[in-house]
PDB file of N, CA and C in Angstrom:
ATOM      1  N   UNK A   1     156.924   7.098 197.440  1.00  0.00           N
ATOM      2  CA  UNK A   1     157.954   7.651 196.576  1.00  0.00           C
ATOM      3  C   UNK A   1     157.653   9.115 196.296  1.00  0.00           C
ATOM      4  N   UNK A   2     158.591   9.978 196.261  1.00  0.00           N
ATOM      5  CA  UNK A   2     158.633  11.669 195.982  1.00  0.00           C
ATOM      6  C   UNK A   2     157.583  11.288 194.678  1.00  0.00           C
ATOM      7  N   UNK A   3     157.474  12.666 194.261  1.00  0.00           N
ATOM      8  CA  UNK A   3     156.962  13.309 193.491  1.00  0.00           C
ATOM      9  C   UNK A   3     158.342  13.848 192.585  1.00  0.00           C
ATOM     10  N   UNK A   4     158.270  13.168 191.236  1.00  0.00           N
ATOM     11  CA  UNK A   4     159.335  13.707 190.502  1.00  0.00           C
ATOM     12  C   UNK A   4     159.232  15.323 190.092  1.00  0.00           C
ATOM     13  N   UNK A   5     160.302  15.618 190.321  1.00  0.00           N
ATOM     14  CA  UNK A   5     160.559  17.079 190.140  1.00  0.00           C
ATOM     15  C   UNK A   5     160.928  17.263 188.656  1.00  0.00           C
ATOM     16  N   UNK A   6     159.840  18.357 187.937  1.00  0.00           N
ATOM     17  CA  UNK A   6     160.328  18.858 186.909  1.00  0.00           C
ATOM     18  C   UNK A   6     160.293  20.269 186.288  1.00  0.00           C
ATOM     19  N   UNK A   7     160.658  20.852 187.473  1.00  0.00           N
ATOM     20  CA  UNK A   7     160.452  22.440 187.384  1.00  0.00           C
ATOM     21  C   UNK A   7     161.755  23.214 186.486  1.00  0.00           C
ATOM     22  N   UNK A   8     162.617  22.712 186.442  1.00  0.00           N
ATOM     23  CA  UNK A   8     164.066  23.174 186.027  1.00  0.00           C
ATOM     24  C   UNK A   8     163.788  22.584 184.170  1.00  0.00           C
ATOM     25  N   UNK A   9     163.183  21.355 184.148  1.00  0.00           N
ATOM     26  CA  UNK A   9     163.210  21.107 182.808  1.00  0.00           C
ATOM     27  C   UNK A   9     161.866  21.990 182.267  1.00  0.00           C
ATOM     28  N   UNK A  10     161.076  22.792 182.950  1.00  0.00           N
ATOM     29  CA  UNK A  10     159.784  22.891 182.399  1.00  0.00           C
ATOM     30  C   UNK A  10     159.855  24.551 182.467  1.00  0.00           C
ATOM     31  N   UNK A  11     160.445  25.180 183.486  1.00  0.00           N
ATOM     32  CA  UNK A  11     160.667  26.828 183.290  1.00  0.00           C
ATOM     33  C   UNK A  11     162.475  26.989 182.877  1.00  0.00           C
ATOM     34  N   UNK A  12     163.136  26.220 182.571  1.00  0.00           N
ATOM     35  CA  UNK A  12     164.701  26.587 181.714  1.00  0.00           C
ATOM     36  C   UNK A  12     165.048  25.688 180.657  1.00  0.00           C
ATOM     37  N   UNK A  13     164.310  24.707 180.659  1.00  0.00           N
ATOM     38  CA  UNK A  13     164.901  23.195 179.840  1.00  0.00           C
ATOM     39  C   UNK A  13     165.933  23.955 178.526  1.00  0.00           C
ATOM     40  N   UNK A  14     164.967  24.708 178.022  1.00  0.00           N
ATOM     41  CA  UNK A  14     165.418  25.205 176.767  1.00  0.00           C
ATOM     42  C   UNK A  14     166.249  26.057 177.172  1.00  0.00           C
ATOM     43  N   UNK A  15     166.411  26.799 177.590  1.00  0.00           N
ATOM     44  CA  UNK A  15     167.434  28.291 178.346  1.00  0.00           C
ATOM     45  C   UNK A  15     168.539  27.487 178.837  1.00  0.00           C
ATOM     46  N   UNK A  16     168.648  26.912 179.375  1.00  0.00           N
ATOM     47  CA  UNK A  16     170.009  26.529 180.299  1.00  0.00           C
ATOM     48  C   UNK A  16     169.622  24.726 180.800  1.00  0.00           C
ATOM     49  N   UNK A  17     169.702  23.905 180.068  1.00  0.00           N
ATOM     50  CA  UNK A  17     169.344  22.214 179.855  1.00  0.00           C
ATOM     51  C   UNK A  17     170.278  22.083 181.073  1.00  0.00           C
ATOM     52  N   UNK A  18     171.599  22.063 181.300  1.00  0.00           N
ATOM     53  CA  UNK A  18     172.394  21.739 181.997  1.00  0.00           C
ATOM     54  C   UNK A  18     172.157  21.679 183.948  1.00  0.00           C
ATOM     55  N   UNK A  19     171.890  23.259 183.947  1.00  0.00           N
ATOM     56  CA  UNK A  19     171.096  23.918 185.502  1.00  0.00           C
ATOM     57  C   UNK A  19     170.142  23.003 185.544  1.00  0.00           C
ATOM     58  N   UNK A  20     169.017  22.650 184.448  1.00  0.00           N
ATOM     59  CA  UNK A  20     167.525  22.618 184.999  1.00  0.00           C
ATOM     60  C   UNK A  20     167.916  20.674 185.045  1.00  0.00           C
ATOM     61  N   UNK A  21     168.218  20.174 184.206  1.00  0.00           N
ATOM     62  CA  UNK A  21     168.716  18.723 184.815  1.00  0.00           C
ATOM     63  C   UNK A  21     169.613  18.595 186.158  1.00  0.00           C
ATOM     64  N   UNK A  22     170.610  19.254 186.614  1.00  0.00           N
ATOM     65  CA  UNK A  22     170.690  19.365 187.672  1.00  0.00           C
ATOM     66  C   UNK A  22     170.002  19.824 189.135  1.00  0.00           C
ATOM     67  N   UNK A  23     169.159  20.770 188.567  1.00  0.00           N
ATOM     68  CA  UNK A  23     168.018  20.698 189.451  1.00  0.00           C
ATOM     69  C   UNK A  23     166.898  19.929 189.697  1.00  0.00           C
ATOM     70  N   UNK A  24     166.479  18.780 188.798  1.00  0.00           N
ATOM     71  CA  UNK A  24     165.420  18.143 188.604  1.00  0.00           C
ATOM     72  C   UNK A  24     166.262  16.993 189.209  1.00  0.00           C
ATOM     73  N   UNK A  25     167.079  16.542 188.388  1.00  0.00           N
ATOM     74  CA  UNK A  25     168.192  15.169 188.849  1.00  0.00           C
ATOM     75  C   UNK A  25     168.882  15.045 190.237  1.00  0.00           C
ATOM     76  N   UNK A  26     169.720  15.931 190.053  1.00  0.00           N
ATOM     77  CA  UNK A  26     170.558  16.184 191.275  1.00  0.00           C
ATOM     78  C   UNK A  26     170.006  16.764 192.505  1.00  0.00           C
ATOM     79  N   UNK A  27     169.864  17.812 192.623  1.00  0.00           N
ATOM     80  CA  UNK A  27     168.830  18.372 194.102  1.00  0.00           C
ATOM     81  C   UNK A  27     167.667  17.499 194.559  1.00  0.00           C
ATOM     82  N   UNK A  28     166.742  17.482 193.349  1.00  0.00           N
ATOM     83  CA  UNK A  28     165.780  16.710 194.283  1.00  0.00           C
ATOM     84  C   UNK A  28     165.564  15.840 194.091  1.00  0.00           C
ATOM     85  N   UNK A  29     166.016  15.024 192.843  1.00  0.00           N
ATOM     86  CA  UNK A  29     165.782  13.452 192.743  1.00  0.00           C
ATOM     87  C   UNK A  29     166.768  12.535 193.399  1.00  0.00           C
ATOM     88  N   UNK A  30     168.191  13.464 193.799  1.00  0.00           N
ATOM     89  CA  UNK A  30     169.248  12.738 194.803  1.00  0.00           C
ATOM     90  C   UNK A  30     169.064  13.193 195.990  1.00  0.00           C
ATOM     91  N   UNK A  31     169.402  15.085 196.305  1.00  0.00           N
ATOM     92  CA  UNK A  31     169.392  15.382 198.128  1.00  0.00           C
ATOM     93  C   UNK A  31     168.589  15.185 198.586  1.00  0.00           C
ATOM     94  N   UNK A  32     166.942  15.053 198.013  1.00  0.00           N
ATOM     95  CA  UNK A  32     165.628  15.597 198.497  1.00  0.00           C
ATOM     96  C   UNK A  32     165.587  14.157 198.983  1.00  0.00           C
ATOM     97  N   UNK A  33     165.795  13.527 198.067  1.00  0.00           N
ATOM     98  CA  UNK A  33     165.514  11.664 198.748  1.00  0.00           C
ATOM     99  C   UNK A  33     166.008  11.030 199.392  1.00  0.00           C
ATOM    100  N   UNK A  34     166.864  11.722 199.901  1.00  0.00           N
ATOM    101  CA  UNK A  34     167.765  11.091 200.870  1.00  0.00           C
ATOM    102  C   UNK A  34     167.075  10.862 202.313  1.00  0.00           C
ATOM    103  N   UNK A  35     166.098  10.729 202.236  1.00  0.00           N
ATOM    104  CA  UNK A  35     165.061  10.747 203.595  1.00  0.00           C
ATOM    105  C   UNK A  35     165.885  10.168 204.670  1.00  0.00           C
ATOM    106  N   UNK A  36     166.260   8.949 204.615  1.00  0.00           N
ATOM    107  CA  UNK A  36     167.296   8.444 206.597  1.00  0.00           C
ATOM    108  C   UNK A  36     168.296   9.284 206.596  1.00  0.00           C
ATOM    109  N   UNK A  37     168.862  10.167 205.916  1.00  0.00           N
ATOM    110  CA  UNK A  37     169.711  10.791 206.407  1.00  0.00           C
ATOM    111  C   UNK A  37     168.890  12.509 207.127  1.00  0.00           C
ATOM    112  N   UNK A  38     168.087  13.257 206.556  1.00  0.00           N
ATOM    113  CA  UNK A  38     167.041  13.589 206.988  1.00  0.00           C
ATOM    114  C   UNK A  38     165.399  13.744 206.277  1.00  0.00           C
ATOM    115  N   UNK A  39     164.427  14.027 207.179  1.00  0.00           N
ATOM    116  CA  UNK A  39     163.110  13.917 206.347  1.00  0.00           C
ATOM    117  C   UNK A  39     162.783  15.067 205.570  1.00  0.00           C
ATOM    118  N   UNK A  40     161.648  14.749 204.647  1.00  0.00           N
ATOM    119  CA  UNK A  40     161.603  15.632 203.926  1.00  0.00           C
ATOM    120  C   UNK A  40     161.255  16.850 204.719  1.00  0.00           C
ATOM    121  N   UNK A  41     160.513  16.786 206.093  1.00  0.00           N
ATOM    122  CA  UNK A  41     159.932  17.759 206.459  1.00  0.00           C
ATOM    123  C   UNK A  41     161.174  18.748 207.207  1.00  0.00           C
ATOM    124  N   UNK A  42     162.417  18.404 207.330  1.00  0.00           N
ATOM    125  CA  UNK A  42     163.670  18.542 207.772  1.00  0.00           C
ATOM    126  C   UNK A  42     164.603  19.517 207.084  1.00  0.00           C
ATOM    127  N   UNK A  43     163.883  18.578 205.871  1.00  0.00           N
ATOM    128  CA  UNK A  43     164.598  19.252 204.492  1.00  0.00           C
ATOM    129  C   UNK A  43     164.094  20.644 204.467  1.00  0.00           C
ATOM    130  N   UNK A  44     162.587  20.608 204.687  1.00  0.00           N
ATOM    131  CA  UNK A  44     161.974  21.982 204.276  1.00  0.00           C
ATOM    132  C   UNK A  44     162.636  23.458 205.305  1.00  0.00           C
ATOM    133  N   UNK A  45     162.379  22.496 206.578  1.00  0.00           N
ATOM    134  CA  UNK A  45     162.250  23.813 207.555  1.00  0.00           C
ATOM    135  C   UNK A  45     164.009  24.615 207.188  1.00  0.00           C
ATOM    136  N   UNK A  46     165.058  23.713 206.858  1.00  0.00           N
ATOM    137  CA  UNK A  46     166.513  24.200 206.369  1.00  0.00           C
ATOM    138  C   UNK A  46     166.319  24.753 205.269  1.00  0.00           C
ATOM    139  N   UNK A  47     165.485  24.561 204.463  1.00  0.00           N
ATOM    140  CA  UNK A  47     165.464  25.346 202.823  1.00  0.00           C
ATOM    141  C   UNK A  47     164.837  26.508 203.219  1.00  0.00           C
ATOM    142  N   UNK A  48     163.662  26.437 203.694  1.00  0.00           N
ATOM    143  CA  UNK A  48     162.875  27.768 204.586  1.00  0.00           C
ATOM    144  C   UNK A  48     163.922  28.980 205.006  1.00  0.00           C
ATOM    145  N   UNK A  49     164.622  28.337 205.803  1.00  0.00           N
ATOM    146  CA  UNK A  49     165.502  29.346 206.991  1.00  0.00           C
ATOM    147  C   UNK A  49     166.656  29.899 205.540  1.00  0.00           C
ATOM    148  N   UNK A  50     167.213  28.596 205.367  1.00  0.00           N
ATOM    149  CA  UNK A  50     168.230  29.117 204.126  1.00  0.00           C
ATOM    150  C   UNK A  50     167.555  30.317 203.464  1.00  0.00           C
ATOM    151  N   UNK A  51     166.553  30.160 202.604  1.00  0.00           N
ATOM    152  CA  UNK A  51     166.551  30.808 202.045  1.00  0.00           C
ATOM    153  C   UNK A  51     165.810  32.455 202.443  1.00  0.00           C
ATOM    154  N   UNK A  52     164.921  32.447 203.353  1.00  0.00           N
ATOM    155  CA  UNK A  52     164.429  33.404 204.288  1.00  0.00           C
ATOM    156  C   UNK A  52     166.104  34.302 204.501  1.00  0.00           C
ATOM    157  N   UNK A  53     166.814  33.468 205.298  1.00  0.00           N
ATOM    158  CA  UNK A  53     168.324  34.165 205.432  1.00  0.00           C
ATOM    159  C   UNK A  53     168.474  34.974 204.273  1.00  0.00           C
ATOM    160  N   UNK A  54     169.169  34.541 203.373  1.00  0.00           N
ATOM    161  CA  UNK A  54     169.504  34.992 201.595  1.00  0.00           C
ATOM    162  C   UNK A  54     168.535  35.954 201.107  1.00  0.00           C
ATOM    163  N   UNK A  55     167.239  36.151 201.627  1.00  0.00           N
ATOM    164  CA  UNK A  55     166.303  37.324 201.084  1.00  0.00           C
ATOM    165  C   UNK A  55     166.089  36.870 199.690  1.00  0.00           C
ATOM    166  N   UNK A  56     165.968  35.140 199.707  1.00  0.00           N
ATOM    167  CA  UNK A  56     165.471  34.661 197.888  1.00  0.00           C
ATOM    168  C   UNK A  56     164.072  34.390 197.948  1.00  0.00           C
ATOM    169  N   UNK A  57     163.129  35.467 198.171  1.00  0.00           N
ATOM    170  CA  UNK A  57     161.881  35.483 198.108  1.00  0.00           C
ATOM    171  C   UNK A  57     160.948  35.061 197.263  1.00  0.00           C
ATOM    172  N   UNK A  58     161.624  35.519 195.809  1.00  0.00           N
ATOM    173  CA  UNK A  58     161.309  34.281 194.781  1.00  0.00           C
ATOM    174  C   UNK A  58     161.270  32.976 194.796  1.00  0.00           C
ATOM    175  N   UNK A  59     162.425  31.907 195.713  1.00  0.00           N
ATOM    176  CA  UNK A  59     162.518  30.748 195.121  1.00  0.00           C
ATOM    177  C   UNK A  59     161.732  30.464 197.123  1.00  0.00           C
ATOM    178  N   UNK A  60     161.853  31.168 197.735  1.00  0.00           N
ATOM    179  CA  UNK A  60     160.828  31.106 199.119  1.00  0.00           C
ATOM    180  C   UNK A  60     159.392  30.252 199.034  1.00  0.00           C
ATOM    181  N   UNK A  61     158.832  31.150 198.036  1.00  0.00           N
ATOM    182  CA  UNK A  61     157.454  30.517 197.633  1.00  0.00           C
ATOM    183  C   UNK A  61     156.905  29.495 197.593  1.00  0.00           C
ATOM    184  N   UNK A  62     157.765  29.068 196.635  1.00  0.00           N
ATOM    185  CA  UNK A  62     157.081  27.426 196.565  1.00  0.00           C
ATOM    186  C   UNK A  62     158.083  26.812 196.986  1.00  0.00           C
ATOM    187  N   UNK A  63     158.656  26.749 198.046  1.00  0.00           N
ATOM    188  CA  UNK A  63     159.409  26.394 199.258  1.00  0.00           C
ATOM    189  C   UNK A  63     158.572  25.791 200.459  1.00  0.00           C
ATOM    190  N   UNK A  64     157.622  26.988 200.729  1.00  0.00           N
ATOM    191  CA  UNK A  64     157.001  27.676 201.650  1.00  0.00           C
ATOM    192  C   UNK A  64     155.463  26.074 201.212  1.00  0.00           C
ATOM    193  N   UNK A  65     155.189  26.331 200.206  1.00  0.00           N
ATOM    194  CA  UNK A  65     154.468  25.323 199.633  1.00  0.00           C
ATOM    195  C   UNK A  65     154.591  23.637 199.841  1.00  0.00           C
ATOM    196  N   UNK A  66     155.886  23.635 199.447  1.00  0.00           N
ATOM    197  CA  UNK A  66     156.565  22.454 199.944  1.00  0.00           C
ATOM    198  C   UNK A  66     156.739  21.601 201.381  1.00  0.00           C
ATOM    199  N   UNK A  67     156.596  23.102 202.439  1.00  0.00           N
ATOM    200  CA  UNK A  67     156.658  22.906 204.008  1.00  0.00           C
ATOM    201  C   UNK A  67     155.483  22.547 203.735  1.00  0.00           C
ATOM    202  N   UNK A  68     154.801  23.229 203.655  1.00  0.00           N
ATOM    203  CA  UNK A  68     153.370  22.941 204.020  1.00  0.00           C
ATOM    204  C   UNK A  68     153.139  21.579 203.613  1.00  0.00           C
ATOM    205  N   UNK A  69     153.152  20.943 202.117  1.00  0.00           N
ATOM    206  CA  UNK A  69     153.322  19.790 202.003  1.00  0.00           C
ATOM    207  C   UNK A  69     153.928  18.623 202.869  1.00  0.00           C
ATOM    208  N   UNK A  70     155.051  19.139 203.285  1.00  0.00           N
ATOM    209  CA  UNK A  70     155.949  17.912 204.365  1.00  0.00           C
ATOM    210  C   UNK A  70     155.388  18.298 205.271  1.00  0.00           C
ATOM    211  N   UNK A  71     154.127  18.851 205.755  1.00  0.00           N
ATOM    212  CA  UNK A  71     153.447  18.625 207.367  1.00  0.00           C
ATOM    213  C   UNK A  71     154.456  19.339 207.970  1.00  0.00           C
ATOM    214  N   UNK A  72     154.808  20.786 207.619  1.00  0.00           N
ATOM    215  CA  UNK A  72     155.039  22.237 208.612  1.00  0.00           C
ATOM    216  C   UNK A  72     153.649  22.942 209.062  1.00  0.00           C
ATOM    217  N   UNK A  73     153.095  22.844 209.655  1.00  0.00           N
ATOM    218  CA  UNK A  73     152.027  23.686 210.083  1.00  0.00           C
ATOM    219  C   UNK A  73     151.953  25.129 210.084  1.00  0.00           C
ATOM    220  N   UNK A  74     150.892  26.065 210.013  1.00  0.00           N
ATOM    221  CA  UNK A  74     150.795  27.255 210.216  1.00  0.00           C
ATOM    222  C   UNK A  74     151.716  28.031 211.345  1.00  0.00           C
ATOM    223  N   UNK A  75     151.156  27.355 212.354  1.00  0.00           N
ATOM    224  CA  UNK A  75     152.208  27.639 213.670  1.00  0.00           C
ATOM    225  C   UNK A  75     153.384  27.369 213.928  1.00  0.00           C
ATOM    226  N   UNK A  76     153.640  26.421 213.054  1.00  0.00           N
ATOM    227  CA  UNK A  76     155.030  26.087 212.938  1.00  0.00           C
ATOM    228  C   UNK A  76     156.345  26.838 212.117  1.00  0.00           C
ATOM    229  N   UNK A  77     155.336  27.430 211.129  1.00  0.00           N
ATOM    230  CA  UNK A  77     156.149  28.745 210.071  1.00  0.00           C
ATOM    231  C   UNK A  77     156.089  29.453 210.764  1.00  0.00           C
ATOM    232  N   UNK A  78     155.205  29.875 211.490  1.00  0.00           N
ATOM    233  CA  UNK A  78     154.962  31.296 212.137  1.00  0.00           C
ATOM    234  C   UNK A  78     156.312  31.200 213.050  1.00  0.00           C
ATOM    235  N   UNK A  79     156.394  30.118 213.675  1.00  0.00           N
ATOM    236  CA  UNK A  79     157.467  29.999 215.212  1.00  0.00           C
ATOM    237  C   UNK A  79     158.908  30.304 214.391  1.00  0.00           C
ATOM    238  N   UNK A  80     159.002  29.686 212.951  1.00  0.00           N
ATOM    239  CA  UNK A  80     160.352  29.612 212.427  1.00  0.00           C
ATOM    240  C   UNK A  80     160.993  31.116 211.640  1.00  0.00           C
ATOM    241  N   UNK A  81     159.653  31.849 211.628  1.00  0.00           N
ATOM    242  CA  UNK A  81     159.894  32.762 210.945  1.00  0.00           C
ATOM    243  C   UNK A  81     160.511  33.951 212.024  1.00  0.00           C
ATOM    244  N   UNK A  82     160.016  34.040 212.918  1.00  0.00           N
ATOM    245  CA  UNK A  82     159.865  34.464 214.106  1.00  0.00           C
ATOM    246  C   UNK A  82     161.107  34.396 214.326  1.00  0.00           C
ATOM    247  N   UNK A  83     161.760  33.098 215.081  1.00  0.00           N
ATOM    248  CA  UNK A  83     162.510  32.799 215.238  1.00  0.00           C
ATOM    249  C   UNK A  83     163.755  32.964 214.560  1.00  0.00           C
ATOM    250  N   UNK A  84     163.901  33.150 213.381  1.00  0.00           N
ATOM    251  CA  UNK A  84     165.157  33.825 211.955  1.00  0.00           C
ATOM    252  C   UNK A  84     164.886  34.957 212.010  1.00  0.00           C
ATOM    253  N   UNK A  85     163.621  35.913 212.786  1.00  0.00           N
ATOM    254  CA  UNK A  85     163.616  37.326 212.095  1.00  0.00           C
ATOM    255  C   UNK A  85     165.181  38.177 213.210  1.00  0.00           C
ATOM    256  N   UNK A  86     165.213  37.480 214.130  1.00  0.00           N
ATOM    257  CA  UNK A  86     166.659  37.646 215.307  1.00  0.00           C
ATOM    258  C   UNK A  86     167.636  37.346 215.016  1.00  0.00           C
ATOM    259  N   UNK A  87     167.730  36.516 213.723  1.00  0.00           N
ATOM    260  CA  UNK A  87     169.147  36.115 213.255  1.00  0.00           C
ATOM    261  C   UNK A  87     169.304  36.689 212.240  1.00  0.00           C
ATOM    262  N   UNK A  88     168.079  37.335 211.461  1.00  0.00           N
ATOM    263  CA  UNK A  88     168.362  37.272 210.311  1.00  0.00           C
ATOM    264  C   UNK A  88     167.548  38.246 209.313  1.00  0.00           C
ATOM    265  N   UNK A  89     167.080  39.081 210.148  1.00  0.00           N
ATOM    266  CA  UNK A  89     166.694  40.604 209.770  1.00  0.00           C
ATOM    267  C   UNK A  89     165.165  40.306 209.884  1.00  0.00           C
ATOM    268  N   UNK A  90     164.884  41.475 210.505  1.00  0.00           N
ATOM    269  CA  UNK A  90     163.121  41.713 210.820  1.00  0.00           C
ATOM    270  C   UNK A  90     162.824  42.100 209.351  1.00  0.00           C
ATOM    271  N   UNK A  91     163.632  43.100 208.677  1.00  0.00           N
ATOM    272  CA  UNK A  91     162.776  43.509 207.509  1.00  0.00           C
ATOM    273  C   UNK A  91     162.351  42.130 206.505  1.00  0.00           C
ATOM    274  N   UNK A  92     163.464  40.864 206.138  1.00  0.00           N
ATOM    275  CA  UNK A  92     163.050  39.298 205.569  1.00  0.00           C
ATOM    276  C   UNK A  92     162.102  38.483 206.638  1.00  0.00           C
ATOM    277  N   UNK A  93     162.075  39.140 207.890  1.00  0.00           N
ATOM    278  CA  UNK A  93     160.689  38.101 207.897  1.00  0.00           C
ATOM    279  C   UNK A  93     159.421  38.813 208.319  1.00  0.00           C
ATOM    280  N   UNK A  94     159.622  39.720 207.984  1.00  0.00           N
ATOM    281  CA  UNK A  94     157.751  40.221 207.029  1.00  0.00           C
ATOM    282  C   UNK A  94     157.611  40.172 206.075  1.00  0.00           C
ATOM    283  N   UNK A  95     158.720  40.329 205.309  1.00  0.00           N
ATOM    284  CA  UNK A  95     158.791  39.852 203.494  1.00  0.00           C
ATOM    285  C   UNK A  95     158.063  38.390 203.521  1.00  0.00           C
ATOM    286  N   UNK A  96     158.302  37.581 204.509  1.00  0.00           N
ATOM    287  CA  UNK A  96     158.508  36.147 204.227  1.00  0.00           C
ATOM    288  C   UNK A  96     156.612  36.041 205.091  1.00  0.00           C
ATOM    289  N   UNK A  97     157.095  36.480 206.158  1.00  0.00           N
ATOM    290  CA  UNK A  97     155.669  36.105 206.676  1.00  0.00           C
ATOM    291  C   UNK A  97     154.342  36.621 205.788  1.00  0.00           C
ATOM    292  N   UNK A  98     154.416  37.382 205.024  1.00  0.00           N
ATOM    293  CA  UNK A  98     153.461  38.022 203.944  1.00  0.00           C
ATOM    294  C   UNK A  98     153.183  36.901 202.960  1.00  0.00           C
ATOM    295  N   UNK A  99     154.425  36.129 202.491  1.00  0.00           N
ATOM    296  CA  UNK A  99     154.247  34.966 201.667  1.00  0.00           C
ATOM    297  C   UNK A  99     153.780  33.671 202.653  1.00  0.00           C
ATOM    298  N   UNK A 100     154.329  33.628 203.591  1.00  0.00           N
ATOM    299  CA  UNK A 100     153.331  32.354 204.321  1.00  0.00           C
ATOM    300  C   UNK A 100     152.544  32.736 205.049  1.00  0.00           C
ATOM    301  N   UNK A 101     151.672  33.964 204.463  1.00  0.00           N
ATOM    302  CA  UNK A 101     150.120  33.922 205.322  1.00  0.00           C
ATOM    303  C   UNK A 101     149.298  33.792 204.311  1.00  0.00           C
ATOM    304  N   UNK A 102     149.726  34.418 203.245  1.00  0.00           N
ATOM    305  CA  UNK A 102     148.908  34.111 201.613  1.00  0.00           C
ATOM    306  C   UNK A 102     149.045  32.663 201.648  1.00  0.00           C
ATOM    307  N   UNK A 103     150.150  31.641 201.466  1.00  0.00           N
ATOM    308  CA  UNK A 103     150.145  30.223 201.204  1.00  0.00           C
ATOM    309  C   UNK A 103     149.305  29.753 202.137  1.00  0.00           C
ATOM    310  N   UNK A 104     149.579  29.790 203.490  1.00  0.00           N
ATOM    311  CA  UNK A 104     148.717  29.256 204.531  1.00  0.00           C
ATOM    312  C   UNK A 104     146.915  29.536 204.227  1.00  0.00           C
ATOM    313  N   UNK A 105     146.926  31.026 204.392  1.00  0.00           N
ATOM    314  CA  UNK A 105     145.399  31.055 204.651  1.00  0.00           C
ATOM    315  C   UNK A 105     144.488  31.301 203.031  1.00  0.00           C
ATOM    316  N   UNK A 106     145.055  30.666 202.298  1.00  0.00           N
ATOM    317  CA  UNK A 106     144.834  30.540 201.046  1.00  0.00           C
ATOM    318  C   UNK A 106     144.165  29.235 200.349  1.00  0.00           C
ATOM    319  N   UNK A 107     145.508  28.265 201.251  1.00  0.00           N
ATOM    320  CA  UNK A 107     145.171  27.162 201.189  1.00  0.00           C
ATOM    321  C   UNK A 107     144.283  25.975 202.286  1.00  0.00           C
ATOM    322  N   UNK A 108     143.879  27.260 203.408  1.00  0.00           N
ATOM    323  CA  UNK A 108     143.283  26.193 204.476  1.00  0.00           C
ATOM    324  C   UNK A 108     142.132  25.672 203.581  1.00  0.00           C
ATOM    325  N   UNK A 109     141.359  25.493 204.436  1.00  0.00           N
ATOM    326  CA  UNK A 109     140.050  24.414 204.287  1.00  0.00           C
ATOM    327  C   UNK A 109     139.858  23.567 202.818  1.00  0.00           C
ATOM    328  N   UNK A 110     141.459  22.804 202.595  1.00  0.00           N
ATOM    329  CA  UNK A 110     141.720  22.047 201.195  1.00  0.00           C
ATOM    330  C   UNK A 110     141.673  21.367 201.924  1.00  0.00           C
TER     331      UNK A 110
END
C-alpha cells in the first residue's frame, strides 16, 4: 500500500484546507493509486517530463525523489532528461539535471 500523502495538509492545511485536501486526497490518494491503470514508476517518469516541460523546478524536486523511489535509476533520469532537453528547452534540462545529480549522488550509497 502507498505511503499516505500529507504534504498539502502539512505545508497549506491552514492557508488554503481546500487545495491541500485535494492534493493529499485526490491526486495521490486517488490518481497516484491507480496502479493497473499505470505504475507508480509510470506515474513518475510523466510527472518528471510534465513538469521539467513547465520549468516547475520547485515542485520537480521531490518529484525527482519520488522517481527515484519508484525504481527510476540514475541512468534512467539522465536518458529522460536528455531526451526532453529536444523537446523542451536545453536551458530546463540543466536546470533539472542540476537537481537530479544533487538527488542522485546525494543519495547513493543509502
Amino acid at each position: 500500500m502507498a505511503e499516505k500523502q500529507t504534504a498539502g495538509r502539512d505545508l497549506l492545511g491552514d492557508f488554503a484546507p481546500k487545495f491541500a485536501e485535494l492534493n493529499d486526497v485526490v491526486l495521490f490518494g486517488e490518481v497516484w493509486s491507480r496502479e493497473k491503470e499505470l505504475s507508480p514508476r509510470d506515474r513518475s517518469m510523466i510527472t518528471v517530463s510534465a513538469l521539467l516541460a513547465g520549468g516547475n523546478f520547485e515542485q520537480l524536486t521531490p518529484h525527482l525523489h519520488k522517481a527515484k523511489a519508484n525504481g527510476i535509476t540514475k541512468e534512467e533520469i539522465a536518458e529522460i532528461i536528455t531526451h526532453l532537453a529536444f523537446y523542451a528547452g536545453w536551458p530546463k534540462a540543466w536546470s533539472a539535471f542540476n537537481i537530479a545529480k544533487s538527488i542522485y549522488e546525494s543519495e547513493e550509497g543509502r
